[in-house]
C-alpha atoms as a PDB file:
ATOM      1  CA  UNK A   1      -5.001  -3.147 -14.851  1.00  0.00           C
ATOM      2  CA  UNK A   2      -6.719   0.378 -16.260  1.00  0.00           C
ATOM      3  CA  UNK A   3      -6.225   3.016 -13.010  1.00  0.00           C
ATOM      4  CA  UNK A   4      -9.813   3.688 -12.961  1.00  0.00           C
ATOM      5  CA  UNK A   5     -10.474   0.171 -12.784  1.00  0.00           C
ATOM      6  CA  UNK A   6      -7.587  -0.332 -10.091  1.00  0.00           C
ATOM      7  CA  UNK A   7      -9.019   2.253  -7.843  1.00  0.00           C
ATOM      8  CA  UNK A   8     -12.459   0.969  -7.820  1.00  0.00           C
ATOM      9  CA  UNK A   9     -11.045  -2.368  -6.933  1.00  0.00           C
ATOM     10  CA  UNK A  10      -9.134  -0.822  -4.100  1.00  0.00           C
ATOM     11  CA  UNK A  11     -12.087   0.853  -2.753  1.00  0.00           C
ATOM     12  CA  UNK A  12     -13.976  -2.315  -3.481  1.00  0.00           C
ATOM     13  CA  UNK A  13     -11.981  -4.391  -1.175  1.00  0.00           C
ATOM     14  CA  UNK A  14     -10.986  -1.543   1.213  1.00  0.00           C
ATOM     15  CA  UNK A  15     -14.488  -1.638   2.212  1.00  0.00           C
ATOM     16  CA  UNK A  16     -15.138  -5.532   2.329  1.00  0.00           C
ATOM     17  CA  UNK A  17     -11.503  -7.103   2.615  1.00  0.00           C
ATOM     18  CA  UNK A  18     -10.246  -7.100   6.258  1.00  0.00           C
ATOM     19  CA  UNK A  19      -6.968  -8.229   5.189  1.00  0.00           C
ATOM     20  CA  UNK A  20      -6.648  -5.764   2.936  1.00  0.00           C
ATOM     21  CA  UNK A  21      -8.164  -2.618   4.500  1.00  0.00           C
ATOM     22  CA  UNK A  22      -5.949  -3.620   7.239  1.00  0.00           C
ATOM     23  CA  UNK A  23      -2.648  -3.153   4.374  1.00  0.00           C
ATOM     24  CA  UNK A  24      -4.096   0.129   3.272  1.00  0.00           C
ATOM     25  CA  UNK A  25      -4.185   1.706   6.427  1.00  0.00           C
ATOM     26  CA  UNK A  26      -0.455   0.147   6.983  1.00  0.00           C
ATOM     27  CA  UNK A  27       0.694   1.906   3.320  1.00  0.00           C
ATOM     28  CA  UNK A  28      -1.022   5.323   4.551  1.00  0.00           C
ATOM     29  CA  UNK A  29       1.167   5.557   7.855  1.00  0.00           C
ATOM     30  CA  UNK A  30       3.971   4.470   5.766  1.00  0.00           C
ATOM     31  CA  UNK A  31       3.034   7.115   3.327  1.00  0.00           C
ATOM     32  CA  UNK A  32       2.450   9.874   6.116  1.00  0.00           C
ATOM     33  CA  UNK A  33       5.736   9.044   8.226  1.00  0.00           C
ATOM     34  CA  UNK A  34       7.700   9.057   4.983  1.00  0.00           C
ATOM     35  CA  UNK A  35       6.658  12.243   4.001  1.00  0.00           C
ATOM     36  CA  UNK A  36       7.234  13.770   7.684  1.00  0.00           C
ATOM     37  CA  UNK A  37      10.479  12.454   6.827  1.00  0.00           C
ATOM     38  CA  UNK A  38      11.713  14.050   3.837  1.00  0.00           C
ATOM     39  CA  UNK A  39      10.709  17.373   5.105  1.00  0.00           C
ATOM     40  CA  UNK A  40      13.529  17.194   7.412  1.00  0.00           C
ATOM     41  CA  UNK A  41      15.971  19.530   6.157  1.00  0.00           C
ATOM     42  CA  UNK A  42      18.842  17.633   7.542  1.00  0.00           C
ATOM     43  CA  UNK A  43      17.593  14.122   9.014  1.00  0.00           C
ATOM     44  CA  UNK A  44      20.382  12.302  11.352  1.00  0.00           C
ATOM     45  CA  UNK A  45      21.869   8.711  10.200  1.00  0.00           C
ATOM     46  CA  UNK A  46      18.473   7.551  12.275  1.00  0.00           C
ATOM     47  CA  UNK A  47      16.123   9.194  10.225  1.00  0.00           C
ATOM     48  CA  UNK A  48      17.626   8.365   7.156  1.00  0.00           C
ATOM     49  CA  UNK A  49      18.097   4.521   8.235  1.00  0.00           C
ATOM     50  CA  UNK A  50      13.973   5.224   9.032  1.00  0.00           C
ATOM     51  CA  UNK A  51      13.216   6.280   5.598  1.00  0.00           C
ATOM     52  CA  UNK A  52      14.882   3.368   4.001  1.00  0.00           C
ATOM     53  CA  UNK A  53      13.636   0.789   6.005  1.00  0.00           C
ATOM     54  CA  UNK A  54       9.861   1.813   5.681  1.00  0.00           C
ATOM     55  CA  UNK A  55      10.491   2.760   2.032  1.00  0.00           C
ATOM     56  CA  UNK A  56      11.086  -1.028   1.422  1.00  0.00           C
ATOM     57  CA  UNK A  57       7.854  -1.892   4.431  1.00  0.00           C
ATOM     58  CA  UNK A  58       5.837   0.437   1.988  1.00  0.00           C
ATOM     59  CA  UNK A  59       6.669  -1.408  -1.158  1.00  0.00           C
ATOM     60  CA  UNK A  60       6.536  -4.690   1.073  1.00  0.00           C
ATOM     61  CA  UNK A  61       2.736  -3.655   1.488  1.00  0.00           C
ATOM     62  CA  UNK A  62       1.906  -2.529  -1.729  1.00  0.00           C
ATOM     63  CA  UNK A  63       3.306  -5.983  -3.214  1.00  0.00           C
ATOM     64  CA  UNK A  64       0.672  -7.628  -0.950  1.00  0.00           C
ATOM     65  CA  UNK A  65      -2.244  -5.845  -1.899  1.00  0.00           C
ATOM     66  CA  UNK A  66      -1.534  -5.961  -5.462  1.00  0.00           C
ATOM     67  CA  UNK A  67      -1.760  -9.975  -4.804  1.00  0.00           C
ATOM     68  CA  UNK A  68      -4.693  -9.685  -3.284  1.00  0.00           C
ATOM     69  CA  UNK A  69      -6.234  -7.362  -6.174  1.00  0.00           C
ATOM     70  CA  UNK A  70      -5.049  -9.595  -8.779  1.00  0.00           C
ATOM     71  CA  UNK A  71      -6.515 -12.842  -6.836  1.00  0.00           C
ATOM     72  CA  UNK A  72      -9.405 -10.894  -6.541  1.00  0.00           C
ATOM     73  CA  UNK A  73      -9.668 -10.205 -10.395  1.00  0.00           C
ATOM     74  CA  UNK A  74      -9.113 -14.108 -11.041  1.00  0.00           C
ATOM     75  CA  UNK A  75     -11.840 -15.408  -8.684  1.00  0.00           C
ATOM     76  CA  UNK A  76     -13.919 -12.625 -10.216  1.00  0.00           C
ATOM     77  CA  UNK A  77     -13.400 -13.221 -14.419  1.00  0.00           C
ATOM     78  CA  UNK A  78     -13.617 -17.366 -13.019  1.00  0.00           C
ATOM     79  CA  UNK A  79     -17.158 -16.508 -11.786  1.00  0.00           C
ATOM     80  CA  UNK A  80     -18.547 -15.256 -15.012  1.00  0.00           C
END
């Protein structure tokens, strides 16, 4: 999938996918929290445990909404 063409789809079904709009915002906190996270100059066993667990939660997400893109492409290329 060409990035250009992956990002439109995103937006695509950001704006009319529930489902999905609903992993995006997920994969943003995920995003934001990790960042907060590896700012830390020296995070506690905690923090650390934190940024591993929603480093896989991230990836967990991102798997999902590439399903959902792909299915999307196949009911798409099926209708024409």
């Amino acid at each position: 999938m060409e990035t250009s063409n992956a990002d439109s789809l995103k937006q695509e079904l950001i704006m009319s996918d529930p489902e999905f709009r609903e992993l995006a915002r997920e994969h943003g906190r995920y995003e934001a929290r990790l960042s907060e996270l590896s700012a830390l100059p020296y995070p506690n066993d905690e923090e650390q445990l934190e940024e591993i667990t929603l480093k896989k939660k991230k990836l967990a997400v991102k798997d999902q909404m590439h399903e959902i893109m792909l299915r999307h492409q196949k009911v798409t290329a099926s209708a024409h």
